[in-house]
Protein backbone atom coordinates (compact mmCIF):
# COMPACT_ATOMS: atom_id res chain seq x y z
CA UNK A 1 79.75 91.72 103.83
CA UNK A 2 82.25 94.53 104.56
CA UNK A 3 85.83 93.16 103.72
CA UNK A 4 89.01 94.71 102.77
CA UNK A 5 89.74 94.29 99.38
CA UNK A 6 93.24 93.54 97.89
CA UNK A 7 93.69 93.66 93.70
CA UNK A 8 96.31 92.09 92.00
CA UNK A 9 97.26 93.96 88.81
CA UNK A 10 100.38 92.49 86.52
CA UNK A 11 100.42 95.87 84.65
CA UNK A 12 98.82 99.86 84.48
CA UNK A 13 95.38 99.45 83.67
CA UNK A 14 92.80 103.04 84.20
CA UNK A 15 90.02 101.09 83.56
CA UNK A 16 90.38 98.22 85.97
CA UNK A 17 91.41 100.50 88.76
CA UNK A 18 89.24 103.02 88.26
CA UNK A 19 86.50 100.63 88.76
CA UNK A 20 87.77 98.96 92.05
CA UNK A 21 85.41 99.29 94.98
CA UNK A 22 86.71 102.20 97.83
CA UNK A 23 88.55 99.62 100.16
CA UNK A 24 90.38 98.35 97.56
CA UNK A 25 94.53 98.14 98.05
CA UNK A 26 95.90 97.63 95.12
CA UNK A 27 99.19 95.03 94.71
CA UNK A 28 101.39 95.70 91.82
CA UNK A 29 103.42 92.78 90.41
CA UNK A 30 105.88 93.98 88.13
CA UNK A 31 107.10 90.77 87.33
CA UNK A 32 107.56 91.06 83.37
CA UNK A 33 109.09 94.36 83.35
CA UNK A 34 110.63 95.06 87.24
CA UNK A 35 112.81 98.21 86.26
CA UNK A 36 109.71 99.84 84.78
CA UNK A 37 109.40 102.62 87.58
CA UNK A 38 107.44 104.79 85.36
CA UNK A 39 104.49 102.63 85.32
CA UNK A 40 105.01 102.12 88.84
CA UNK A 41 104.84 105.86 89.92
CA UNK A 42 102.05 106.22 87.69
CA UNK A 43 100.07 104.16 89.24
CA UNK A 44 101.02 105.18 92.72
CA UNK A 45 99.40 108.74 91.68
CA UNK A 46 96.51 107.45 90.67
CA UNK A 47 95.86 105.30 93.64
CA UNK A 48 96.82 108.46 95.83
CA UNK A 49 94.01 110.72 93.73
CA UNK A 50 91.22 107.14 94.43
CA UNK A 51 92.47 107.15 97.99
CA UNK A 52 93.88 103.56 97.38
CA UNK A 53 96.43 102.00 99.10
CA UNK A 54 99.50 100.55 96.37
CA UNK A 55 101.48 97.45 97.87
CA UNK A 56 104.61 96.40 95.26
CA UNK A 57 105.17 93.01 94.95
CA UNK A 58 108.98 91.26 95.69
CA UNK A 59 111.14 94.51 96.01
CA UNK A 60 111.10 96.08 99.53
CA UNK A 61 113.59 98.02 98.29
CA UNK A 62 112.00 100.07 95.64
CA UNK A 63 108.96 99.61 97.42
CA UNK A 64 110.38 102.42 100.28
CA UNK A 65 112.54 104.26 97.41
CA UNK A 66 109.06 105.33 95.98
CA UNK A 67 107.28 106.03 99.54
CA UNK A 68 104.50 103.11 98.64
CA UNK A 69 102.32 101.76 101.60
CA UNK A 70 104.51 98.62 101.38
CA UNK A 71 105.14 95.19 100.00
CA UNK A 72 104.03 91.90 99.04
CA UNK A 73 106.44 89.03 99.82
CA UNK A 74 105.32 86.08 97.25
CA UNK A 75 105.48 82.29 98.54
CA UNK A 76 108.70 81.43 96.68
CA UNK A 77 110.68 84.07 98.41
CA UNK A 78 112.00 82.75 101.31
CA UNK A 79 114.34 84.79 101.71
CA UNK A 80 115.59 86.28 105.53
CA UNK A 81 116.77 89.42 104.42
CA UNK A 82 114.00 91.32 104.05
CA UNK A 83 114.14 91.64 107.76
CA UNK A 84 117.45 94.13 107.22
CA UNK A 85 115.60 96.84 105.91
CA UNK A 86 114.46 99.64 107.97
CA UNK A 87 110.87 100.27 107.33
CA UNK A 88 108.68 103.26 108.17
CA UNK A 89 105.96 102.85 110.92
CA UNK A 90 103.01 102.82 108.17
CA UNK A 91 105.24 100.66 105.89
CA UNK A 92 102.85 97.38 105.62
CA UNK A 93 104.61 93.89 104.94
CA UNK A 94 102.31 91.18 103.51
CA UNK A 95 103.13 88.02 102.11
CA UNK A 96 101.23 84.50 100.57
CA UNK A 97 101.30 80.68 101.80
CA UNK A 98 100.09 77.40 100.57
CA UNK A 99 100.85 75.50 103.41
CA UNK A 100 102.07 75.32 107.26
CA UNK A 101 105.71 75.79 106.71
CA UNK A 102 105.65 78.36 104.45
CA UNK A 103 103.25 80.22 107.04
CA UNK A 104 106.49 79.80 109.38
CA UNK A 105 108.24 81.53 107.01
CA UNK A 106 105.81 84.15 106.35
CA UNK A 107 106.02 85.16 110.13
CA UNK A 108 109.54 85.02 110.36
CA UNK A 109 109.72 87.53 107.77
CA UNK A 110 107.66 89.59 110.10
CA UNK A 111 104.78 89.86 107.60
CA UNK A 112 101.39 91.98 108.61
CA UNK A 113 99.24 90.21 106.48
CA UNK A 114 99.20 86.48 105.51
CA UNK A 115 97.43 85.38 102.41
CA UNK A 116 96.57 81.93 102.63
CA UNK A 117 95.54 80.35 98.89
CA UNK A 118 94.04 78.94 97.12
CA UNK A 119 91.31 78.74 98.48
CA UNK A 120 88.80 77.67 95.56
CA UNK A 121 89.47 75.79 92.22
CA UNK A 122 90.20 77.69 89.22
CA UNK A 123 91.14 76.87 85.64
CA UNK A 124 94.41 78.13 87.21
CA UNK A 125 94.67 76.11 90.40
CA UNK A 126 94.03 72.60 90.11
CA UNK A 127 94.19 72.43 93.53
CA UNK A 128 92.57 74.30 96.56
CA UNK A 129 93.22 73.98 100.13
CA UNK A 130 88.54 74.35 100.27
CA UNK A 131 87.09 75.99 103.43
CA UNK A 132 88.11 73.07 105.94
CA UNK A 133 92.00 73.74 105.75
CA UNK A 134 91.46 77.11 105.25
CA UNK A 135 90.34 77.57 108.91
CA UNK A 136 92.77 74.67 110.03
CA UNK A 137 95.63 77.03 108.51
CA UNK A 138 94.44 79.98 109.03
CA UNK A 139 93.46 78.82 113.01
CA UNK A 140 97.81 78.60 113.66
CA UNK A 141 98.69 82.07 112.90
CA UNK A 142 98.00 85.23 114.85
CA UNK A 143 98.66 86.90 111.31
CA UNK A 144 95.37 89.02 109.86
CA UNK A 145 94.58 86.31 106.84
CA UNK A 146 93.63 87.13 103.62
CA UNK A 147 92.16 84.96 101.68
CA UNK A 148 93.13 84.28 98.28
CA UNK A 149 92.77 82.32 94.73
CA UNK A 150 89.95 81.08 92.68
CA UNK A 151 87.38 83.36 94.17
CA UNK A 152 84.51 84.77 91.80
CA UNK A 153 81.31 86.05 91.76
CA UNK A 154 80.06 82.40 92.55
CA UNK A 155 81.69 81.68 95.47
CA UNK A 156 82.59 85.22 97.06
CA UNK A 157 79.34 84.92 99.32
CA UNK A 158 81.47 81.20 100.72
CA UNK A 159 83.93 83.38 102.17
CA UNK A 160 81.35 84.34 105.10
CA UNK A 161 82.15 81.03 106.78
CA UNK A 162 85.54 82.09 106.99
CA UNK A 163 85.44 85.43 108.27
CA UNK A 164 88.92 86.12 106.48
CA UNK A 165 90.55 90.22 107.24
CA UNK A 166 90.71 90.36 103.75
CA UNK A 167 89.98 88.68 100.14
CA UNK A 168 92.63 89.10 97.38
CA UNK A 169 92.02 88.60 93.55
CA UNK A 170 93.13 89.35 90.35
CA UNK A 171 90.15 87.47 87.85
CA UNK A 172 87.20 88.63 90.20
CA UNK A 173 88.14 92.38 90.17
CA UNK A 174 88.50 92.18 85.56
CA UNK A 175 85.20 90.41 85.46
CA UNK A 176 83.26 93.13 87.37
């Protein structure tokens, strides 16, 4: 099972990304502290020295300011002006959906990568859109689909059926 392997991390952590397997990207989501670019840069060198790939979560704009691979657009921003920006050829635009519309809006954000989630239950999500819809969603985009939420150890060997680009996670990569 060769996949590419995206890592959500909420905050610096040598250990956890140190560990990550070699075609791991790594997603930054500096919610809790967004004006933190020390943590930010320091992580960027480290995932330069692993050869990893660092993606920061909601802000385009400091996501070029810093020369990172790119950005990850979350479901609740819907916003159009992302498109504004002038991005660099390598400059890699990925972003999440639950659901058909919001895959409309991934793609008119012009979006590389589509994460479609979640796809398992967690004691997170209480809902999952399961295999079935998975395919069904994943079937209307010509988007590369990642596949994302609730997966573990248990279930990582289900995502065969689904043949996804990628598989995202944040609980699978801090339980290895």
């Amino acid at each position: 099972m060769h996949y590419n392997f995206f890592c959500f991390i909420n905050c610096f952590n040598f250990n956890l990304i140190n560990n990550l397997p070699k075609t791991t990207s790594i997603i930054y989501r500096n919610y809790n502290d967004p004006n933190n670019i020390d943590m930010i840069i320091k992580t960027k060198n480290i995932c330069k020295n692993k050869g990893y790939k660092l993606y920061l979560a909601n802000n385009i704009k400091l996501a070029l300011k810093l020369n990172l691979d790119g950005a990850y657009i979350p479901s609740f921003n819907k916003s159009f002006k992302i498109n504004s920006y002038s991005l660099k050829k390598e400059f890699v635009l990925m972003g999440s959906a639950h659901n058909l519309k919001e895959i409309r809006t991934k793609e008119l954000q012009n979006v590389n990568y589509l994460f479609l989630s979640p796809l398992f239950l967690s004691k997170k999500n209480k809902k999952s859109l399961g295999i079935y819809k998975y395919i069904n969603l994943s079937n209307k985009t010509k988007k590369k689909v990642v596949c994302l939420g609730g997966i573990n150890k248990d279930n990582i060997k289900k995502t065969n059926f689904i043949k996804p680009y990628g598989i995202a996670a944040i609980s699978y990569f801090q339980n290895r």
